[in-house]
PDB file of N, CA and C in Angstrom:
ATOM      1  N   UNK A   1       0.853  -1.166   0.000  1.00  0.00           N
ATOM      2  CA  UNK A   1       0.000   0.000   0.000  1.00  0.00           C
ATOM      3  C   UNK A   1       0.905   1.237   0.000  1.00  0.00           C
ATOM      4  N   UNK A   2       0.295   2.371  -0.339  1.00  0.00           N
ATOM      5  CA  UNK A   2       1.305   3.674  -1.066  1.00  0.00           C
ATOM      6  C   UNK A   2       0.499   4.347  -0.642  1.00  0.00           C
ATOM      7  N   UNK A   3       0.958   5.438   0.343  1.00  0.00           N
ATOM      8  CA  UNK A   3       0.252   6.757   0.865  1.00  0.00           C
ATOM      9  C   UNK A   3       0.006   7.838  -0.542  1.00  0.00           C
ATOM     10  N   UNK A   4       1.092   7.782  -1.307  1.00  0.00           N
ATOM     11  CA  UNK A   4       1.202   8.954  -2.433  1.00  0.00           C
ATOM     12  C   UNK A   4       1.135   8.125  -3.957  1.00  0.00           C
ATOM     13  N   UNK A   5       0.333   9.097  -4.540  1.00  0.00           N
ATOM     14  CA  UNK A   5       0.153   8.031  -6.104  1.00  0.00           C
ATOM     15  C   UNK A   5       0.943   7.956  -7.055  1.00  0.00           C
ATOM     16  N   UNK A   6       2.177   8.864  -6.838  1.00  0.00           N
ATOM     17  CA  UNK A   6       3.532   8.863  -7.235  1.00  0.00           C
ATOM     18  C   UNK A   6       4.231   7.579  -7.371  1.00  0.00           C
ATOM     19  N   UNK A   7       4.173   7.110  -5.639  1.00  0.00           N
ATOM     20  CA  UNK A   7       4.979   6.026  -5.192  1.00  0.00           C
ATOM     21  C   UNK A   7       4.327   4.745  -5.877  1.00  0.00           C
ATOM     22  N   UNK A   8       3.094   4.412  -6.199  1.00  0.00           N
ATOM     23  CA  UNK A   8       2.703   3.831  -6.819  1.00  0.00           C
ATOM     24  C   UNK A   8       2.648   3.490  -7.940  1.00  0.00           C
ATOM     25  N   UNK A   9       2.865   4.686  -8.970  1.00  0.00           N
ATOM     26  CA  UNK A   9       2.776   4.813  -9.957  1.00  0.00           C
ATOM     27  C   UNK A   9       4.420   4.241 -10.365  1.00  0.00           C
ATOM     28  N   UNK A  10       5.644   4.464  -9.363  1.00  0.00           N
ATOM     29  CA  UNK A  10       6.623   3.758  -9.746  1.00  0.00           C
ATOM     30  C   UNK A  10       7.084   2.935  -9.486  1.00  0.00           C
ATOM     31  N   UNK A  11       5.727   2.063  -8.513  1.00  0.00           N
ATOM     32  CA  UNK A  11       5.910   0.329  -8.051  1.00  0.00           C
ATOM     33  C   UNK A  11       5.636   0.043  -9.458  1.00  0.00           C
ATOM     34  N   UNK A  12       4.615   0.099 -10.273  1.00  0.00           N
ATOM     35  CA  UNK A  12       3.402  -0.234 -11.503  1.00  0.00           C
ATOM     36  C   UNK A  12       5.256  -0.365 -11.980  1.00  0.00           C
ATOM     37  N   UNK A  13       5.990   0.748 -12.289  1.00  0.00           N
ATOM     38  CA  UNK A  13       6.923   0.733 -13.555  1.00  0.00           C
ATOM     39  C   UNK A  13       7.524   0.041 -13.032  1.00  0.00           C
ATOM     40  N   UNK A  14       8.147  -0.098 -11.623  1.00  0.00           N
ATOM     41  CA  UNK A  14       9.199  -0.927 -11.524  1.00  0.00           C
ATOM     42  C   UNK A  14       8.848  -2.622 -11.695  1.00  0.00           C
ATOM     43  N   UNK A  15       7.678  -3.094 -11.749  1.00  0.00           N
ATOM     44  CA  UNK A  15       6.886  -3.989 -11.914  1.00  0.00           C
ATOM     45  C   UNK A  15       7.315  -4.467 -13.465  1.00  0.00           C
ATOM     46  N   UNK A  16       6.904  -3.171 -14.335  1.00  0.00           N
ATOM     47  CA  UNK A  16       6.690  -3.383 -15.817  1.00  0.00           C
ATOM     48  C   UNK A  16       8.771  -3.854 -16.280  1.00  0.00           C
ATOM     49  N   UNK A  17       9.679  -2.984 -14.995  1.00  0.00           N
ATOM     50  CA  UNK A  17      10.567  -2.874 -15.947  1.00  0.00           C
ATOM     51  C   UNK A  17      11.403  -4.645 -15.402  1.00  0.00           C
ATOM     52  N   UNK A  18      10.754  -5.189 -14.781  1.00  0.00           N
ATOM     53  CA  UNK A  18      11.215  -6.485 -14.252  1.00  0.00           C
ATOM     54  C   UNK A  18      10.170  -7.331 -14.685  1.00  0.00           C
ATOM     55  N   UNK A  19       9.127  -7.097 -16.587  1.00  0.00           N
ATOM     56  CA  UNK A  19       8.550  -7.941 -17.369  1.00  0.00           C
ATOM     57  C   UNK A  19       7.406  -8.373 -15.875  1.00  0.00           C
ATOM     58  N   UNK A  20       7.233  -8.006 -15.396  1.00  0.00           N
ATOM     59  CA  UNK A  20       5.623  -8.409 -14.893  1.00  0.00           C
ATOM     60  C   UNK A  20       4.948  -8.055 -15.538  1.00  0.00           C
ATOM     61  N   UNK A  21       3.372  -8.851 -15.854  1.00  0.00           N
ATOM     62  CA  UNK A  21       2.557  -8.527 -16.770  1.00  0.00           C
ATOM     63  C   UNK A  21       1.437  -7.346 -15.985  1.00  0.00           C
ATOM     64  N   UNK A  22       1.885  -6.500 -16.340  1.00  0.00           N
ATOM     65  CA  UNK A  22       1.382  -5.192 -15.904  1.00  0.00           C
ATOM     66  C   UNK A  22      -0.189  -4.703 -16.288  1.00  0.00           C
ATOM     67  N   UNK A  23      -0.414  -5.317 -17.367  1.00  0.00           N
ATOM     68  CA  UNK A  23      -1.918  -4.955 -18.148  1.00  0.00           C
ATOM     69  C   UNK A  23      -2.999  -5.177 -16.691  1.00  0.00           C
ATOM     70  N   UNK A  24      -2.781  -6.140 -16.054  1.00  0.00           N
ATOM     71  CA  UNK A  24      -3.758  -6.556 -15.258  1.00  0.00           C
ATOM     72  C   UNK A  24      -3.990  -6.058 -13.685  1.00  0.00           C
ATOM     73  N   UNK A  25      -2.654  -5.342 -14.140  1.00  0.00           N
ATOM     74  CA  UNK A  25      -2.828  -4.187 -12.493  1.00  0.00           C
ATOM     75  C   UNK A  25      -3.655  -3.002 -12.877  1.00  0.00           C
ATOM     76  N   UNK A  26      -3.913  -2.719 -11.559  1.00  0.00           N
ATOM     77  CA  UNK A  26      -4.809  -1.325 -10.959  1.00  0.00           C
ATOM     78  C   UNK A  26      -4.422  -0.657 -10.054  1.00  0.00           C
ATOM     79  N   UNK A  27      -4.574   0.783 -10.371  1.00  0.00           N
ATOM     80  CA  UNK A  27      -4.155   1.543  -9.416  1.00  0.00           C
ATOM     81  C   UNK A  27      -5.435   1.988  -8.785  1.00  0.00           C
ATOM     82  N   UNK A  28      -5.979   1.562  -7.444  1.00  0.00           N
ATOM     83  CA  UNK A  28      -7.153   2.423  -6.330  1.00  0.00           C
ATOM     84  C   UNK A  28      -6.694   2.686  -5.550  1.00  0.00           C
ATOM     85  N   UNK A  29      -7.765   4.121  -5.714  1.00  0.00           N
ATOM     86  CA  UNK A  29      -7.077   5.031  -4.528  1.00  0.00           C
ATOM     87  C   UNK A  29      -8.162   4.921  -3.114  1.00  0.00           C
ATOM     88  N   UNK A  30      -7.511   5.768  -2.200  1.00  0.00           N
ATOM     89  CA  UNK A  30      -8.781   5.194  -0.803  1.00  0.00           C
ATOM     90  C   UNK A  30      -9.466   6.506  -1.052  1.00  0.00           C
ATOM     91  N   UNK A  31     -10.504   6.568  -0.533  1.00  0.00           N
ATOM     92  CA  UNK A  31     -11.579   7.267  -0.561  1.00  0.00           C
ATOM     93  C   UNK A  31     -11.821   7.732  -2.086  1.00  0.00           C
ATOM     94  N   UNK A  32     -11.907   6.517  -2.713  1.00  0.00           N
ATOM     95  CA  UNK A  32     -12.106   6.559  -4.718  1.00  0.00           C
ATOM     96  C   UNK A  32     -13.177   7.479  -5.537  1.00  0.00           C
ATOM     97  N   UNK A  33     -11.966   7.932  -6.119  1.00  0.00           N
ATOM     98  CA  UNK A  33     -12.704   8.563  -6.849  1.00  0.00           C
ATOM     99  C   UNK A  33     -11.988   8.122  -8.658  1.00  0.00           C
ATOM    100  N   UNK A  34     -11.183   7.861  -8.561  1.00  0.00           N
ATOM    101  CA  UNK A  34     -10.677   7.274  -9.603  1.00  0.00           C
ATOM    102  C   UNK A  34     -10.016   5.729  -9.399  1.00  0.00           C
ATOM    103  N   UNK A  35     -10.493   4.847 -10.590  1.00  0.00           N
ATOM    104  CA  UNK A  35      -9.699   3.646 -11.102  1.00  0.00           C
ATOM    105  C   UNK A  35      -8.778   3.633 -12.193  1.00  0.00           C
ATOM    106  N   UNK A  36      -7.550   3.703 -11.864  1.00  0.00           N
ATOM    107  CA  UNK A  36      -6.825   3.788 -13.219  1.00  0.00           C
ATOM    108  C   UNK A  36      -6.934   1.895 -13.467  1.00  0.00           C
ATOM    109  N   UNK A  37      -6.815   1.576 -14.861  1.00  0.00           N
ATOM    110  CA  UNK A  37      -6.302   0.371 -15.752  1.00  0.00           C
ATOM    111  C   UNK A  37      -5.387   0.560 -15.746  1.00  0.00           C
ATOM    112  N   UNK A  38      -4.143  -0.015 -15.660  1.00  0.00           N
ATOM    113  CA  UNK A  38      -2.644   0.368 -16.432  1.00  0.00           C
ATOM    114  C   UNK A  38      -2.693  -1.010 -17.503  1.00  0.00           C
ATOM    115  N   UNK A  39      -2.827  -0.379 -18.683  1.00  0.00           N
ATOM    116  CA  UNK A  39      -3.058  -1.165 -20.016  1.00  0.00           C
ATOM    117  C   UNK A  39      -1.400  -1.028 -20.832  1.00  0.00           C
ATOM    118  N   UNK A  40      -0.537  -0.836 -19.860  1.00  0.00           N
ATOM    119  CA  UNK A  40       0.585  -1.589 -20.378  1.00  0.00           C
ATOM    120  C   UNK A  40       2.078  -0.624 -20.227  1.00  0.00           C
ATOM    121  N   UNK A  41       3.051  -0.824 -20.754  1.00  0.00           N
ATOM    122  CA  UNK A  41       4.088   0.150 -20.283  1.00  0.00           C
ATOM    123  C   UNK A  41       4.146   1.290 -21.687  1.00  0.00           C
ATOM    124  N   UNK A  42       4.069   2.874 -21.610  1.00  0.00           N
ATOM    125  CA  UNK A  42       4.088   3.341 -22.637  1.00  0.00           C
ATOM    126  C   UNK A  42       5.641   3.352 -22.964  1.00  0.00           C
ATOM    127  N   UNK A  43       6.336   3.420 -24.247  1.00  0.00           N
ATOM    128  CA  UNK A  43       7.636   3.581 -24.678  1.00  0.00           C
ATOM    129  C   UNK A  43       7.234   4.734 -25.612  1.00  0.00           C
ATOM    130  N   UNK A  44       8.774   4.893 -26.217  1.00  0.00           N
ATOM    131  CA  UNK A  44       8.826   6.066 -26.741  1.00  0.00           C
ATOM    132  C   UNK A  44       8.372   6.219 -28.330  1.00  0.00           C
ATOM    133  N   UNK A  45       7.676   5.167 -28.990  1.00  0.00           N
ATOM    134  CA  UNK A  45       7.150   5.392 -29.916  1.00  0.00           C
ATOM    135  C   UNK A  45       5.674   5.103 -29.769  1.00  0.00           C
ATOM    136  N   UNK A  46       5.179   4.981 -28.622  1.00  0.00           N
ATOM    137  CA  UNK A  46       3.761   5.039 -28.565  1.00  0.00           C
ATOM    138  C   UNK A  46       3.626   6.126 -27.973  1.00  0.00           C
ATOM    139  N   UNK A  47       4.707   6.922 -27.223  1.00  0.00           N
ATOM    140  CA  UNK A  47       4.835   8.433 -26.507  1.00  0.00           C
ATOM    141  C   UNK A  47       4.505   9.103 -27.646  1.00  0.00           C
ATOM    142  N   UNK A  48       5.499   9.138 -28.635  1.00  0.00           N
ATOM    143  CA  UNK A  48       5.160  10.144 -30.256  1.00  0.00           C
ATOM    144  C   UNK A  48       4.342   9.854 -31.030  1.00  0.00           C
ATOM    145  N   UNK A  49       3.656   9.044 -31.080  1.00  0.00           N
ATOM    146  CA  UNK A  49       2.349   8.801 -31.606  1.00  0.00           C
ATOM    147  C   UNK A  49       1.274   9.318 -31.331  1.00  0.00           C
ATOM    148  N   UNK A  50       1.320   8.986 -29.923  1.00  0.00           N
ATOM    149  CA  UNK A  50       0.033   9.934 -29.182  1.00  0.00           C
ATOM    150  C   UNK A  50       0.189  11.408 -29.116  1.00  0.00           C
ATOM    151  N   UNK A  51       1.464  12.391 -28.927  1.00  0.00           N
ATOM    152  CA  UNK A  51       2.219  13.123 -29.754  1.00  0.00           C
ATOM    153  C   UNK A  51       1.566  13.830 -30.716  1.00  0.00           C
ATOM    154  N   UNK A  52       2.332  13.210 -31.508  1.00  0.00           N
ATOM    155  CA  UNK A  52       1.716  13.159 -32.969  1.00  0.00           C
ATOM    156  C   UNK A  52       0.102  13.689 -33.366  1.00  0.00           C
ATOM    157  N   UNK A  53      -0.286  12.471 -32.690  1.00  0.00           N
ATOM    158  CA  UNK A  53      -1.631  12.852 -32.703  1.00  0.00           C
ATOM    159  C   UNK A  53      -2.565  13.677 -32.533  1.00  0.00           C
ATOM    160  N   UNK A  54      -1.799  14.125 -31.157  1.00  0.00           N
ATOM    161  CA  UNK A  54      -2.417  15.092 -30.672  1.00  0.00           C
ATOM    162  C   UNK A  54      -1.841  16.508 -31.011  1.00  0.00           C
ATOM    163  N   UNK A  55      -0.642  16.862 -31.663  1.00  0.00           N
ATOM    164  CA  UNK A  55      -0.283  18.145 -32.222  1.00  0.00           C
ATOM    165  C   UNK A  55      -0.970  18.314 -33.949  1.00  0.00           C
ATOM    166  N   UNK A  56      -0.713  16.930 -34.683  1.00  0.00           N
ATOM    167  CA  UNK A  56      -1.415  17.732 -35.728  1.00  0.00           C
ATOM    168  C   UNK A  56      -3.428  17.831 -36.172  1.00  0.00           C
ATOM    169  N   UNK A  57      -3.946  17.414 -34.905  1.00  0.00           N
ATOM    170  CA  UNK A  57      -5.235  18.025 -34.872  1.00  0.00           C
ATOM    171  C   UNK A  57      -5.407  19.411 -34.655  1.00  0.00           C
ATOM    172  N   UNK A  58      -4.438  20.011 -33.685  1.00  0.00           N
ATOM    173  CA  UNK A  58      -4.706  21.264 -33.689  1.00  0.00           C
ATOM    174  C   UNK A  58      -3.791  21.961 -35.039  1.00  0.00           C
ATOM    175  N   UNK A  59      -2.878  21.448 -35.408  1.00  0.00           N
ATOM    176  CA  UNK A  59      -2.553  21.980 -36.321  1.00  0.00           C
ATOM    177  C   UNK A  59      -3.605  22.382 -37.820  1.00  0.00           C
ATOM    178  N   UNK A  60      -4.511  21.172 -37.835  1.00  0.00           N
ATOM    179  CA  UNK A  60      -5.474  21.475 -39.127  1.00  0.00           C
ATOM    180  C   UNK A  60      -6.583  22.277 -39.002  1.00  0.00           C
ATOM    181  N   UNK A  61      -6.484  22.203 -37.421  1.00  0.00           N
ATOM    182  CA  UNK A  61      -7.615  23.492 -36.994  1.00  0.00           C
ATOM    183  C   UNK A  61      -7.053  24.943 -37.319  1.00  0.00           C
ATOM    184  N   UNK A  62      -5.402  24.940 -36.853  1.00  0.00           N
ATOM    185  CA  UNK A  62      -5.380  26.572 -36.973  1.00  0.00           C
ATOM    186  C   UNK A  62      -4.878  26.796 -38.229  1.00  0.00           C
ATOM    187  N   UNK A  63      -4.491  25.594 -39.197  1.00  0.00           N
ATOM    188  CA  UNK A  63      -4.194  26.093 -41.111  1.00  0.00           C
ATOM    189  C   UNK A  63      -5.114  26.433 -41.586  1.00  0.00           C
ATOM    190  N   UNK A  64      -6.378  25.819 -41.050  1.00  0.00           N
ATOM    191  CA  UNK A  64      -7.557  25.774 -41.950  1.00  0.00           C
ATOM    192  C   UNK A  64      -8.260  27.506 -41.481  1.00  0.00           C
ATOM    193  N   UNK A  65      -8.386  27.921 -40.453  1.00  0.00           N
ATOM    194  CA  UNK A  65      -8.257  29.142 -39.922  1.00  0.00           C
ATOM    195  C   UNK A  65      -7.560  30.407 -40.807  1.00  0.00           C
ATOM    196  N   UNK A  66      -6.687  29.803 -41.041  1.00  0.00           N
ATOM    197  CA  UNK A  66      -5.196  30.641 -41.556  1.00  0.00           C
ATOM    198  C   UNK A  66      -5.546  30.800 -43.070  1.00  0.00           C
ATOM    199  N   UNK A  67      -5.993  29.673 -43.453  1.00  0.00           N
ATOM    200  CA  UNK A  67      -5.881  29.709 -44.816  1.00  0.00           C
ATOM    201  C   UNK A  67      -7.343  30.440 -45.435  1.00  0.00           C
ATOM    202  N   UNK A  68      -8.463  30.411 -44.333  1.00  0.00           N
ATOM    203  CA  UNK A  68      -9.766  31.344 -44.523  1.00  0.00           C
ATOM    204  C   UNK A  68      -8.887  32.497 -44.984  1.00  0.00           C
ATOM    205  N   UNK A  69      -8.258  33.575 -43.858  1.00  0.00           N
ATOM    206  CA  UNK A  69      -8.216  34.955 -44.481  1.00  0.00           C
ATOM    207  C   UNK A  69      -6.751  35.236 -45.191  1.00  0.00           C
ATOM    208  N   UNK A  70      -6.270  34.422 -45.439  1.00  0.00           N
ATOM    209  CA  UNK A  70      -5.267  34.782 -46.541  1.00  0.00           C
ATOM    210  C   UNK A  70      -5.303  34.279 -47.716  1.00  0.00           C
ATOM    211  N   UNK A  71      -4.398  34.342 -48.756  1.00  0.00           N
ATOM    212  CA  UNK A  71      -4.317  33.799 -50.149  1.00  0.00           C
ATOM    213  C   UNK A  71      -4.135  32.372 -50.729  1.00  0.00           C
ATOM    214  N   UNK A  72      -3.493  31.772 -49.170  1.00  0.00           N
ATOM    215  CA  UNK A  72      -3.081  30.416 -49.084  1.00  0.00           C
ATOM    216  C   UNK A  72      -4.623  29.213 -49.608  1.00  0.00           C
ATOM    217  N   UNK A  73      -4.821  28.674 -50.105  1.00  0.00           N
ATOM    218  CA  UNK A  73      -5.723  27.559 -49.981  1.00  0.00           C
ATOM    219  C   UNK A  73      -5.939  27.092 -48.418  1.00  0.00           C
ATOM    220  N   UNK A  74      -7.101  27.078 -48.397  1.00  0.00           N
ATOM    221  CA  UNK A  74      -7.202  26.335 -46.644  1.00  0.00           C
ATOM    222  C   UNK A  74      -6.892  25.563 -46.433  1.00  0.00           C
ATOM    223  N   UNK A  75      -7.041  24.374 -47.444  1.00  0.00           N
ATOM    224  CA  UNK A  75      -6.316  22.763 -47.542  1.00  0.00           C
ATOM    225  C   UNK A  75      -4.814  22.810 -47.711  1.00  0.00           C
ATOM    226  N   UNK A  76      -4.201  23.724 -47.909  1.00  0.00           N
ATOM    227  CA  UNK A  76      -2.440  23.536 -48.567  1.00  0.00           C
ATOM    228  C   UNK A  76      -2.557  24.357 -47.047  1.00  0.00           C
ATOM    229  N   UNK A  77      -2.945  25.251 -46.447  1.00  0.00           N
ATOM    230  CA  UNK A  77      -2.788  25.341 -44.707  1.00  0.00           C
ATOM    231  C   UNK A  77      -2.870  25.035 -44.109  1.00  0.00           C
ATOM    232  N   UNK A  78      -3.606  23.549 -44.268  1.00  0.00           N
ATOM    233  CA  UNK A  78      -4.276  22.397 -43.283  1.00  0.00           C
ATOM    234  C   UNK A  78      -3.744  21.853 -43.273  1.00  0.00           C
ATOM    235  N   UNK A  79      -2.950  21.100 -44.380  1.00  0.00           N
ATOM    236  CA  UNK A  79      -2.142  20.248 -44.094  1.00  0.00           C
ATOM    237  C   UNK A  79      -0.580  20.536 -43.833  1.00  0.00           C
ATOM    238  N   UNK A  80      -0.098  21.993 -44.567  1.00  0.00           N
ATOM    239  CA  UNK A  80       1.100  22.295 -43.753  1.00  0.00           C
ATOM    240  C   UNK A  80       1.266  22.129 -42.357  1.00  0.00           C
ATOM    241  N   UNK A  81      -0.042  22.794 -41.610  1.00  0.00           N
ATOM    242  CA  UNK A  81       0.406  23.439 -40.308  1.00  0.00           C
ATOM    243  C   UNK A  81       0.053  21.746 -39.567  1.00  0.00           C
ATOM    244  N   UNK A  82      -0.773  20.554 -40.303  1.00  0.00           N
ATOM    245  CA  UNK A  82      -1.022  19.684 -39.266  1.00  0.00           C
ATOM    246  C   UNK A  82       0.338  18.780 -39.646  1.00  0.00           C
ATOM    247  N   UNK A  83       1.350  19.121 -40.429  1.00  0.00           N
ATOM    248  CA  UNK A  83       2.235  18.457 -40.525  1.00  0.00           C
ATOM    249  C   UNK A  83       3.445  19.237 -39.586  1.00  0.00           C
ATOM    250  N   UNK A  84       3.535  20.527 -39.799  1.00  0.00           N
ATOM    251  CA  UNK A  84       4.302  20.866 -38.172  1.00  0.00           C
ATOM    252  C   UNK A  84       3.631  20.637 -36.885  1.00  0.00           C
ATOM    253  N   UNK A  85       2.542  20.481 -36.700  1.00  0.00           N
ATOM    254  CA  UNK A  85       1.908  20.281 -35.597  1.00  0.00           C
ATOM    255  C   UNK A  85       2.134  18.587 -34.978  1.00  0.00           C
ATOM    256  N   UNK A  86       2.282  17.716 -36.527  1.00  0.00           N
ATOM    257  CA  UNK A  86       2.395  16.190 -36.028  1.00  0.00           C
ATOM    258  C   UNK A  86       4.135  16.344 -35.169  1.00  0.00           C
ATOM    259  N   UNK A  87       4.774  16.653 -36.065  1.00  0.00           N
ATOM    260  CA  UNK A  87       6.197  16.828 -35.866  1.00  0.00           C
ATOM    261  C   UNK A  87       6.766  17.438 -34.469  1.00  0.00           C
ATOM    262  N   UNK A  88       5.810  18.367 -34.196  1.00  0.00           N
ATOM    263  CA  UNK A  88       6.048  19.361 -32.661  1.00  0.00           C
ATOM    264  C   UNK A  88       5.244  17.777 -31.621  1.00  0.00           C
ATOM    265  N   UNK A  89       4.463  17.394 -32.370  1.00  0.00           N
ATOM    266  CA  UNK A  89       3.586  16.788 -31.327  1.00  0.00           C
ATOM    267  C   UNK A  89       4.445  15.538 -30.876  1.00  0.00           C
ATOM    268  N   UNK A  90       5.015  14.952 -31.686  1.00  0.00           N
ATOM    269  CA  UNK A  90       6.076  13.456 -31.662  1.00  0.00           C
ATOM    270  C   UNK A  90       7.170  14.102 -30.823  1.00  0.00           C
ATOM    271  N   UNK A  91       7.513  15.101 -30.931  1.00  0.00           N
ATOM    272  CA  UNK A  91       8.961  15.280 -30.401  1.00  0.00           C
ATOM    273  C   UNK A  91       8.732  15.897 -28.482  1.00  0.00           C
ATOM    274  N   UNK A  92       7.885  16.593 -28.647  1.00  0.00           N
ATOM    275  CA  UNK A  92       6.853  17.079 -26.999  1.00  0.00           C
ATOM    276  C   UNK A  92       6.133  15.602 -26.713  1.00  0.00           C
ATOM    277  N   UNK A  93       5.536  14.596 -27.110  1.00  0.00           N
ATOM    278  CA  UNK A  93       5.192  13.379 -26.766  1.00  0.00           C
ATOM    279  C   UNK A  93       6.409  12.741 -26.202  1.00  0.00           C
ATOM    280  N   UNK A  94       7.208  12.254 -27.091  1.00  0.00           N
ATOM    281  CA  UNK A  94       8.278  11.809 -26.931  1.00  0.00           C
ATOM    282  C   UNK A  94       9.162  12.040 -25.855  1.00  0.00           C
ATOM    283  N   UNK A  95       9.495  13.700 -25.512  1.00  0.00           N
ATOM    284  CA  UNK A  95      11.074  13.827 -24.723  1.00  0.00           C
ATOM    285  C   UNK A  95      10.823  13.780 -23.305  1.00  0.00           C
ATOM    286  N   UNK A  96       9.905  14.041 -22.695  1.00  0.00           N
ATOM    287  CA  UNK A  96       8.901  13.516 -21.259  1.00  0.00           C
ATOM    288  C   UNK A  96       9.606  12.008 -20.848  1.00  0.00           C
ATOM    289  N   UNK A  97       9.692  11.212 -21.784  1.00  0.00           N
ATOM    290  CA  UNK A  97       9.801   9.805 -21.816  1.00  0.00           C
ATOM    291  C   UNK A  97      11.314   9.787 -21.869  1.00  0.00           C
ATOM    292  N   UNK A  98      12.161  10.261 -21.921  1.00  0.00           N
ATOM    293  CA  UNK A  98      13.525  10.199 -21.962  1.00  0.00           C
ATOM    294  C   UNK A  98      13.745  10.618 -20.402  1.00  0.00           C
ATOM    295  N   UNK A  99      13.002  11.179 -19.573  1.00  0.00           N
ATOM    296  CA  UNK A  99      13.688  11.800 -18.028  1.00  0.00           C
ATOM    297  C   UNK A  99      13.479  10.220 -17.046  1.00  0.00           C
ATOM    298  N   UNK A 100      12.670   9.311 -17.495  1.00  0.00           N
ATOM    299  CA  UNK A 100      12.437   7.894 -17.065  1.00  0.00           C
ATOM    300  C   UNK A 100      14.047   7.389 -17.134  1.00  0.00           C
ATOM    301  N   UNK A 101      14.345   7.156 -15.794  1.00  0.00           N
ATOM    302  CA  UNK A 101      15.436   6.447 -15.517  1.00  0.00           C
ATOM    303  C   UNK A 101      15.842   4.646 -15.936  1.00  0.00           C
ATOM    304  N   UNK A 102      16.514   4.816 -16.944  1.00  0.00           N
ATOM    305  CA  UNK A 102      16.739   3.001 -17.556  1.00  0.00           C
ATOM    306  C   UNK A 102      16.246   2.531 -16.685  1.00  0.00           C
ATOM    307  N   UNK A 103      15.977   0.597 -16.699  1.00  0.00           N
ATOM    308  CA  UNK A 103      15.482   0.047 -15.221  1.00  0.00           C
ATOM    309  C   UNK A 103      16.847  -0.496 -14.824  1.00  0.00           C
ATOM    310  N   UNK A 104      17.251  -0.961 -14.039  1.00  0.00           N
ATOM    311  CA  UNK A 104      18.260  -1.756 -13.046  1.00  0.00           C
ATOM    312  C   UNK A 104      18.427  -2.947 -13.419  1.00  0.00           C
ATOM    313  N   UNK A 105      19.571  -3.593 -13.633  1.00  0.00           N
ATOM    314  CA  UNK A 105      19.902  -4.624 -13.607  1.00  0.00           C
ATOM    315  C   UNK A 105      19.188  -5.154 -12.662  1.00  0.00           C
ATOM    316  N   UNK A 106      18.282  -6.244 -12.280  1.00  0.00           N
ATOM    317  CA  UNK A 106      18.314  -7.439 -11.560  1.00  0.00           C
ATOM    318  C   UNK A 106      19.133  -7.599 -10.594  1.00  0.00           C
TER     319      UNK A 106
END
């Protein structure tokens, strides 16, 4: 048991990084108000994916914006800006996941 959800949260990893099958743990808290699933260990290409994902949606929102009051086509702004937006989004997904300390030898 873990007073702080911190400490827990890096039993779960230290769990994942010594191949325990992690999918099937849960994190509850006392006086619940949340159930986390932990549906598995994220790495760094499912970090930039989600990333990804999530920068070039806003990106096609603000080309398509962009490309209303200027000369640009809205679509040749939509997809520029959701292609810097994927790119910002993979690399801000991603570098979060690099401050995770390797696991320990055994």
């Amino acid at each position: 048991m873990f007073d702080i959800y911190a400490d827990a949260e890096r039993a779960v990893d230290r769990l994942s990084d010594l191949r325990f099958p992690v999918e099937r743990v849960a994190i509850i808290g006392h006086d619940l108000r949340v159930v986390e699933q932990v549906t598995g260990r994220l790495n760094y290409g499912g970090a930039a994916l989600k990333g990804a994902a999530f920068g070039a949606f806003p990106g096609v929102l603000i080309g398509w914006f962009f490309g209303l009051f200027s000369l640009i086509d809205p679509l040749v702004a939509s997809v520029v800006l959701a292609f810097y937006g994927l790119i910002f989004g993979a690399v801000v997904g991603a570098v979060p996941r690099s401050r995770v300390p390797p696991p320990s030898a055994p």
